[in-house]
PDB file of N, CA and C in Angstrom:
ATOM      1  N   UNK A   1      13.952  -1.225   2.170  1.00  0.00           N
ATOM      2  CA  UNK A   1      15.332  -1.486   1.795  1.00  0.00           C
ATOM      3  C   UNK A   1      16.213  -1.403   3.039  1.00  0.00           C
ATOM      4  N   UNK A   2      17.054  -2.097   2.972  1.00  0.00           N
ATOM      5  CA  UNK A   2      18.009  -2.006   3.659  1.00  0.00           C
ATOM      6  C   UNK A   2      19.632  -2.201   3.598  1.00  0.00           C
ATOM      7  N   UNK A   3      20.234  -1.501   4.371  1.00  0.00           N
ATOM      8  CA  UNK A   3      22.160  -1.492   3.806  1.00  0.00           C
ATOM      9  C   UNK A   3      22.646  -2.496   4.222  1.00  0.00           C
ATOM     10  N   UNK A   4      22.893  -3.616   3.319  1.00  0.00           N
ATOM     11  CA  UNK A   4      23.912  -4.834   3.657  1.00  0.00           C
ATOM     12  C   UNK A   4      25.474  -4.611   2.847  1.00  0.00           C
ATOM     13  N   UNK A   5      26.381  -5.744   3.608  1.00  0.00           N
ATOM     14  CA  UNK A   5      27.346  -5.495   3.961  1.00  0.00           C
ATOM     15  C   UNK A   5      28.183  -7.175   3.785  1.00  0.00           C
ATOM     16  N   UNK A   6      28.402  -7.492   2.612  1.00  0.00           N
ATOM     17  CA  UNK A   6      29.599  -8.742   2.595  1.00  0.00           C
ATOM     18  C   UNK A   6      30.828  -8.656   2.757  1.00  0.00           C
ATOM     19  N   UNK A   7      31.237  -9.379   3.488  1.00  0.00           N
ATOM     20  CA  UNK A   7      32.550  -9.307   3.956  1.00  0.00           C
ATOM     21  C   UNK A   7      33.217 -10.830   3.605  1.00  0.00           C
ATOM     22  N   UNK A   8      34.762 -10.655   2.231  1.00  0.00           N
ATOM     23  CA  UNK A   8      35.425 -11.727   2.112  1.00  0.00           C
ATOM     24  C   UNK A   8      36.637 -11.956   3.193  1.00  0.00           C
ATOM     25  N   UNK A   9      36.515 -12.881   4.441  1.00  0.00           N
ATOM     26  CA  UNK A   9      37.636 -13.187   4.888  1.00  0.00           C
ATOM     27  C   UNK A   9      38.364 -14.195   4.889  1.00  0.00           C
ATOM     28  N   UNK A  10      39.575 -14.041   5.769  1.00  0.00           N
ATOM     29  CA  UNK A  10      40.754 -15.301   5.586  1.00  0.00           C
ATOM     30  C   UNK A  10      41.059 -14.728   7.023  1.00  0.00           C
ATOM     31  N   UNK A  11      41.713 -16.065   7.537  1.00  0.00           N
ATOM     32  CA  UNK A  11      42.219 -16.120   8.890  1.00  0.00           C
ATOM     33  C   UNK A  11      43.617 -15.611   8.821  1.00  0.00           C
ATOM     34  N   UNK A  12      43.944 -14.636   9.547  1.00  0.00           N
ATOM     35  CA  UNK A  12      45.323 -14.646   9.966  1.00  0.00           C
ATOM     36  C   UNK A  12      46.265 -15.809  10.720  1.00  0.00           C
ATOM     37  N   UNK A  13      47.441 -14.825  10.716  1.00  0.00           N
ATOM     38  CA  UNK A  13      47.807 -16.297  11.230  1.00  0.00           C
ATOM     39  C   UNK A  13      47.984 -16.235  12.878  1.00  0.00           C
ATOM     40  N   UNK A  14      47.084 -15.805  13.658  1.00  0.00           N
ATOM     41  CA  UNK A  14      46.446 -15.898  15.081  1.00  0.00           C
ATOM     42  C   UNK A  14      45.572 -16.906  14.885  1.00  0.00           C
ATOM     43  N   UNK A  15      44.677 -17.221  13.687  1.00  0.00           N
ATOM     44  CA  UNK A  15      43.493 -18.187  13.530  1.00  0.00           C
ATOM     45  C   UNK A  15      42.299 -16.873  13.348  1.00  0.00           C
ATOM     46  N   UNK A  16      42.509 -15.639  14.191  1.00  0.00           N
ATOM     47  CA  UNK A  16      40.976 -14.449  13.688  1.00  0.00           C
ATOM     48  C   UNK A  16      40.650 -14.316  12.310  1.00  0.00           C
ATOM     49  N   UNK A  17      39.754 -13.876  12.126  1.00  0.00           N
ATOM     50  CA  UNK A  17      39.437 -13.477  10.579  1.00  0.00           C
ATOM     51  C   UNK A  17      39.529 -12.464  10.224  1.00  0.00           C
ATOM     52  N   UNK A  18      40.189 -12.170   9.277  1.00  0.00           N
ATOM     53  CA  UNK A  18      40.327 -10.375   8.621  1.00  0.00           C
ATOM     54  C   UNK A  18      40.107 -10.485   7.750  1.00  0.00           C
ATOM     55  N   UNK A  19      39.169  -9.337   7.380  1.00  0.00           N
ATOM     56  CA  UNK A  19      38.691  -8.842   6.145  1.00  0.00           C
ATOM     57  C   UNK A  19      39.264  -8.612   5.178  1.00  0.00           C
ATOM     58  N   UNK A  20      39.329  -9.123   4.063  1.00  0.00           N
ATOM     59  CA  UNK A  20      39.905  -8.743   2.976  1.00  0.00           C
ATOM     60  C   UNK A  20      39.768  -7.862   2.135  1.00  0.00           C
ATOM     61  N   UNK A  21      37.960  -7.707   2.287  1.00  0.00           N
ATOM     62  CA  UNK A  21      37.307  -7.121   0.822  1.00  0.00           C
ATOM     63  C   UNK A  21      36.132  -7.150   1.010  1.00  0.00           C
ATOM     64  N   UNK A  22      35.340  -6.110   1.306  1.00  0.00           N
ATOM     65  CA  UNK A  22      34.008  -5.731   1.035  1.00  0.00           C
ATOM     66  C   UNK A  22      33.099  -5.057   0.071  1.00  0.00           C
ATOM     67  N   UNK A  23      31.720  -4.937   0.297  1.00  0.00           N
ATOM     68  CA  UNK A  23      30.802  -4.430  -0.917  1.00  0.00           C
ATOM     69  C   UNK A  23      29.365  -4.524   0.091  1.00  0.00           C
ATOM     70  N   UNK A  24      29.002  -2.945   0.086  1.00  0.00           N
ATOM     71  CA  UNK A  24      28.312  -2.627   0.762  1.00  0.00           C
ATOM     72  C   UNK A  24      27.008  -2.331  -0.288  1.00  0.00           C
ATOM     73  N   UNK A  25      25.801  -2.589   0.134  1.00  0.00           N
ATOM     74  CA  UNK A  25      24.799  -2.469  -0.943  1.00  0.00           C
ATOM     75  C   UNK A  25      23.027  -2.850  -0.469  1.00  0.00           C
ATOM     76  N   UNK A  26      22.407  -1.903  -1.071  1.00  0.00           N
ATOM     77  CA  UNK A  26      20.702  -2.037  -0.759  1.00  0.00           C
ATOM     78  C   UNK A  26      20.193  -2.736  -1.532  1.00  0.00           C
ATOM     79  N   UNK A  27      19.423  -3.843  -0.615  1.00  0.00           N
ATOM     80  CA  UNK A  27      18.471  -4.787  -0.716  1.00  0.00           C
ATOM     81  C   UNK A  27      17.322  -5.152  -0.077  1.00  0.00           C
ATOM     82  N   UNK A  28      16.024  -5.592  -0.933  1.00  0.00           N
ATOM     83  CA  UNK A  28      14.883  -5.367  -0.222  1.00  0.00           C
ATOM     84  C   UNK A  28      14.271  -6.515   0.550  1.00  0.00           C
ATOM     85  N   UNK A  29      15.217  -7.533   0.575  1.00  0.00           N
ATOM     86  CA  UNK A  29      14.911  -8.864   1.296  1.00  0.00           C
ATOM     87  C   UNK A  29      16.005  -9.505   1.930  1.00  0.00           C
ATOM     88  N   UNK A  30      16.359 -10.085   2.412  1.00  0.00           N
ATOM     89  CA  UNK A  30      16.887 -11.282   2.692  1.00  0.00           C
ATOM     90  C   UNK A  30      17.754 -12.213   1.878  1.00  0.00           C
ATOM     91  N   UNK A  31      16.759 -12.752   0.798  1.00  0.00           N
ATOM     92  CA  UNK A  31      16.635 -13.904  -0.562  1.00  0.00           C
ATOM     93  C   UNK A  31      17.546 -12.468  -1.529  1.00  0.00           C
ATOM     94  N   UNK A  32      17.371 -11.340  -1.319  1.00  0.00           N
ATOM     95  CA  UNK A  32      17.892 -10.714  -2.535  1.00  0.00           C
ATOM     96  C   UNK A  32      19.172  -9.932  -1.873  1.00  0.00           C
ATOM     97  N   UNK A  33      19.622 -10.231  -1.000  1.00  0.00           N
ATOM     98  CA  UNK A  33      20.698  -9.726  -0.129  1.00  0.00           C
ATOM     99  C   UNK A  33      22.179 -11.033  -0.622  1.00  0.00           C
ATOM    100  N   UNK A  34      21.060 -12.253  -0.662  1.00  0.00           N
ATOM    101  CA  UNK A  34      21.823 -13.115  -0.161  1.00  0.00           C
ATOM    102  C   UNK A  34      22.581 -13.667  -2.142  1.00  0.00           C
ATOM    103  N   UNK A  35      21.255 -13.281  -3.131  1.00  0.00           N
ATOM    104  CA  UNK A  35      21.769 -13.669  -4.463  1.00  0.00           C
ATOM    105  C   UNK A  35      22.834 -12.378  -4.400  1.00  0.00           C
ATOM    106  N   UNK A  36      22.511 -10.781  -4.441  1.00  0.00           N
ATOM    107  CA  UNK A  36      23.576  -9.702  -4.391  1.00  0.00           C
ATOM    108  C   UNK A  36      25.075 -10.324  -4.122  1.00  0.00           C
ATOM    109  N   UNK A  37      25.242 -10.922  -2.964  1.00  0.00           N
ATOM    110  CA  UNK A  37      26.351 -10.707  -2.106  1.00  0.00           C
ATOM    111  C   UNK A  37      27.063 -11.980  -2.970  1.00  0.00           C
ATOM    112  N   UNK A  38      26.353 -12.997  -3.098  1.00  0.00           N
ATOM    113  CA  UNK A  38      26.996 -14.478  -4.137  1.00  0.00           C
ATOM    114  C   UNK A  38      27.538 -13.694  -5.629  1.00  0.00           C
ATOM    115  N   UNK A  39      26.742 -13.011  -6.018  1.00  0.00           N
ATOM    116  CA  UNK A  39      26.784 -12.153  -7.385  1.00  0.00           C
ATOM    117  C   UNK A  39      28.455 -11.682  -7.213  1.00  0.00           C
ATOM    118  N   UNK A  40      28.621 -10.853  -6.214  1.00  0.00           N
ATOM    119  CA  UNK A  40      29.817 -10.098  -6.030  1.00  0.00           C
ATOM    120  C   UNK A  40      30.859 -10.620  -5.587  1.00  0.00           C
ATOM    121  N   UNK A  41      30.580 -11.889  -4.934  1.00  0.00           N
ATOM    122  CA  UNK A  41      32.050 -12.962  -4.620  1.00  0.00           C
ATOM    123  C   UNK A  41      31.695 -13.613  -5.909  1.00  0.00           C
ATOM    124  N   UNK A  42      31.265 -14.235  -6.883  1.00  0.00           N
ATOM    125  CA  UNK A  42      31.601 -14.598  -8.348  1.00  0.00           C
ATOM    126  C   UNK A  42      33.011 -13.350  -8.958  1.00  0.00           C
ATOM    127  N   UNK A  43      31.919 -12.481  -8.643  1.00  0.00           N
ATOM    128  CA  UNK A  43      32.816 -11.771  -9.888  1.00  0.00           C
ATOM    129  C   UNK A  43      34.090 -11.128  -9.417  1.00  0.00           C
ATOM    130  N   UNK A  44      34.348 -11.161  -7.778  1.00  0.00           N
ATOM    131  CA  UNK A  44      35.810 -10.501  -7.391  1.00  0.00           C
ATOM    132  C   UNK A  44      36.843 -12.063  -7.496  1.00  0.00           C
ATOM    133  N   UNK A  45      36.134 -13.395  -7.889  1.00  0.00           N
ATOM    134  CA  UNK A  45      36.850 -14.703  -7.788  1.00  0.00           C
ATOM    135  C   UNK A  45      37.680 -14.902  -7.025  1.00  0.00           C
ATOM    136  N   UNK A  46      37.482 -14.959  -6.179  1.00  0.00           N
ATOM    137  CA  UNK A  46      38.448 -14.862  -4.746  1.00  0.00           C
ATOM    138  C   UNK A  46      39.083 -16.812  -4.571  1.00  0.00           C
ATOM    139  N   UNK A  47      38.361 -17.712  -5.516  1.00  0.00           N
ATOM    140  CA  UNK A  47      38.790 -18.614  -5.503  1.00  0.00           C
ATOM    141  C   UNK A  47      40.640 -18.706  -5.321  1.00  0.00           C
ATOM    142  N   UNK A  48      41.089 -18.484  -5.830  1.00  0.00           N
ATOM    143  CA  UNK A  48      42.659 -18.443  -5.718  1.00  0.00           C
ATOM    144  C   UNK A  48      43.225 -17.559  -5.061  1.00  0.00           C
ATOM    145  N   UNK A  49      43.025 -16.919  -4.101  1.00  0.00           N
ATOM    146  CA  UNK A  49      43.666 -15.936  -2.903  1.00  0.00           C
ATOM    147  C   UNK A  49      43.449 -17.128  -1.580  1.00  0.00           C
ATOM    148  N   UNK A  50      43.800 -16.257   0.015  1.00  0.00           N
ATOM    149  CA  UNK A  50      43.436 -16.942   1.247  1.00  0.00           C
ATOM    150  C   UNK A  50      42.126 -16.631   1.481  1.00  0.00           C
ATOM    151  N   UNK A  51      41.409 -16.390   0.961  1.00  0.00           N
ATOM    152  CA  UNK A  51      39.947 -15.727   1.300  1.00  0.00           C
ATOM    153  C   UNK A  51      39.429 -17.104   1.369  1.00  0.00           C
ATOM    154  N   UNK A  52      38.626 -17.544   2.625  1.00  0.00           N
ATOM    155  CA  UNK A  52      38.745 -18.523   2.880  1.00  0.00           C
ATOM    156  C   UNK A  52      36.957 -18.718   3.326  1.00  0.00           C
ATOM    157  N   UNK A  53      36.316 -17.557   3.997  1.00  0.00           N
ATOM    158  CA  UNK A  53      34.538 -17.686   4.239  1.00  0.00           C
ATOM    159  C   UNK A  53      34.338 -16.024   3.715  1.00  0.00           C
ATOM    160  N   UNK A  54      32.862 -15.971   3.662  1.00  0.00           N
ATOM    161  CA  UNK A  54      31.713 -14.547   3.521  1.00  0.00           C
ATOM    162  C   UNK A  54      31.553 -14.511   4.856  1.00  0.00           C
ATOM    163  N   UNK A  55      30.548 -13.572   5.028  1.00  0.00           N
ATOM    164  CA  UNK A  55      29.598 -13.002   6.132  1.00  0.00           C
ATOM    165  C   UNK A  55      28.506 -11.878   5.655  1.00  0.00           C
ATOM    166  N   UNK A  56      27.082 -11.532   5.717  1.00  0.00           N
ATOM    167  CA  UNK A  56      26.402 -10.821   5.294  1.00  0.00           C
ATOM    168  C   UNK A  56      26.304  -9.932   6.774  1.00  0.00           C
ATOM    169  N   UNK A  57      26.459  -9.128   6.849  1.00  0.00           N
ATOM    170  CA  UNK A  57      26.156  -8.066   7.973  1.00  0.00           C
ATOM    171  C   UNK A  57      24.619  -7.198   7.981  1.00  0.00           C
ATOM    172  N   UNK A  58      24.215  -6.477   8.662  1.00  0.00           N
ATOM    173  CA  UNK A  58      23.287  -5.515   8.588  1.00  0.00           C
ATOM    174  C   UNK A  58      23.728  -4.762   9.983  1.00  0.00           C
ATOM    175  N   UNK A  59      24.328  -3.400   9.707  1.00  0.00           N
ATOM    176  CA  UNK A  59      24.677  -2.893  11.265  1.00  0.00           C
ATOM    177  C   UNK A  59      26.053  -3.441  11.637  1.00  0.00           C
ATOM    178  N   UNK A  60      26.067  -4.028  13.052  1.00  0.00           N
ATOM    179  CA  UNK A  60      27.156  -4.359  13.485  1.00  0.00           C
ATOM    180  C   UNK A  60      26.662  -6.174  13.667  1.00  0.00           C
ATOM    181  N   UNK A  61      24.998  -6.813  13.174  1.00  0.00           N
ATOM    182  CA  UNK A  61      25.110  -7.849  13.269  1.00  0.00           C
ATOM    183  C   UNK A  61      25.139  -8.651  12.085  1.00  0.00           C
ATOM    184  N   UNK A  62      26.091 -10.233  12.640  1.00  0.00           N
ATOM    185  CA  UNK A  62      26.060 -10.744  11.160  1.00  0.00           C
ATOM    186  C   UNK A  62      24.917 -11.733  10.914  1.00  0.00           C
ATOM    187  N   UNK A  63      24.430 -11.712   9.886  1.00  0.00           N
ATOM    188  CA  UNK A  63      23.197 -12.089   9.344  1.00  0.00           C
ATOM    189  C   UNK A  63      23.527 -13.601   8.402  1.00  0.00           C
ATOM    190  N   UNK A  64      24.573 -13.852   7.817  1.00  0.00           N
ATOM    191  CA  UNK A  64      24.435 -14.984   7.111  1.00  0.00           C
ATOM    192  C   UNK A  64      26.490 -15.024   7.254  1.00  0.00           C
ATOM    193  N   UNK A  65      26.790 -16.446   7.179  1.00  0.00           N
ATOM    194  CA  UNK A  65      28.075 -16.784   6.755  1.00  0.00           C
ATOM    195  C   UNK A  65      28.061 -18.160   5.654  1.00  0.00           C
ATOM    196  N   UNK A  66      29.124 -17.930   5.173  1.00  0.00           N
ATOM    197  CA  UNK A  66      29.341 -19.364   4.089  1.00  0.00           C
ATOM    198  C   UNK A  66      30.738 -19.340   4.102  1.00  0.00           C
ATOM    199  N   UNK A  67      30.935 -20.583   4.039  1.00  0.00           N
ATOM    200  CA  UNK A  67      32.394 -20.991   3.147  1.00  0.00           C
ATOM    201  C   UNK A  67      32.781 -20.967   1.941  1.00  0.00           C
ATOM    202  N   UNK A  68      33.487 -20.132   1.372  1.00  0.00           N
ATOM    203  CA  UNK A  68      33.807 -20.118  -0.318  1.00  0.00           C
ATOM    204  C   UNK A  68      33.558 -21.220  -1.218  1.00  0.00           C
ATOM    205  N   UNK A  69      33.040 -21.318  -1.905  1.00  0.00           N
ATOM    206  CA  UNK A  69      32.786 -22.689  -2.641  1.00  0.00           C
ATOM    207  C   UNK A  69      31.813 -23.562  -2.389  1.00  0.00           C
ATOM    208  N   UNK A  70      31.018 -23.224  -1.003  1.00  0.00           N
ATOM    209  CA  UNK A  70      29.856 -23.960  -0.418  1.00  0.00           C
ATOM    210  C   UNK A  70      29.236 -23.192  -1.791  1.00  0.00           C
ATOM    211  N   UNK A  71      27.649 -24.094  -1.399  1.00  0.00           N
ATOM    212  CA  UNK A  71      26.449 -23.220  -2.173  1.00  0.00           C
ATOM    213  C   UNK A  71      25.216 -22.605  -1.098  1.00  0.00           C
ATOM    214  N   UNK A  72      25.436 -22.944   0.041  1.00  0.00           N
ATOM    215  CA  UNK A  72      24.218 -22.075   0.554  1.00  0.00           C
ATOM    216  C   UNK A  72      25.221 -21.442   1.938  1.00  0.00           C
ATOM    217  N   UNK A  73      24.243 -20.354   2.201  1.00  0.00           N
ATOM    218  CA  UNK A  73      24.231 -19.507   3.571  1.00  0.00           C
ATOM    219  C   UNK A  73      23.898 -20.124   4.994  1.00  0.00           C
ATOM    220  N   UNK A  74      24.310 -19.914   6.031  1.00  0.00           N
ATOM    221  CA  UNK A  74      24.021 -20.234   7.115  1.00  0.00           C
ATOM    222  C   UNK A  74      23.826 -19.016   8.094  1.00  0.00           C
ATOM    223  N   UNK A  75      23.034 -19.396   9.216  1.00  0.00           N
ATOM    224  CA  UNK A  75      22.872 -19.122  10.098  1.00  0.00           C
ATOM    225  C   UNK A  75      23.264 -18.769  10.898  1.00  0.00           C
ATOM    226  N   UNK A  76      24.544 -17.758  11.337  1.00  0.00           N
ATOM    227  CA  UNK A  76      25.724 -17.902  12.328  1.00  0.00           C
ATOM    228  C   UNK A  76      25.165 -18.102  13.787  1.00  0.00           C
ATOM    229  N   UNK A  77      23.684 -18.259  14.140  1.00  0.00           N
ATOM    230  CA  UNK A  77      23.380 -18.062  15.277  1.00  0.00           C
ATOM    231  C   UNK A  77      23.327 -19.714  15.484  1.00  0.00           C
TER     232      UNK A  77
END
């Protein structure tokens, strides 16, 4: 297992991204990190705020990003 870490942001208005809203949580894969973290942006519906991308963390690195409303994860590398 391991402690992952989604992060909903929106750009300020510099253009950086700030965090809006997180949910920190153990998962034993990857594939089950990545349904978790979709699970929990459904249900906070961030559709109608500035929350604008995700990010999956582990630590201080980030492991997956998406755009709200996309359907899959990427690669930030």
């Amino acid at each position: 297992m391991a402690l992952y870490r989604v992060e909903a942001l929106e750009r300020n208005a510099l253009g950086l991204h700030q965090t809006v809203d997180f949910h920190e949580y153990d998962a034993p894969d990857l594939p089950a990190a990545l349904a978790a973290a979709d699970t929990w942006l459904r249900a906070k519906d961030f559709g109608q705020t500035t929350v604008t991308e995700a990010q999956i963390t582990v630590g201080e690195r980030i492991i997956a990003v998406k755009e709200l409303g996309q359907s899959t994860w990427n690669d930030p590398s």
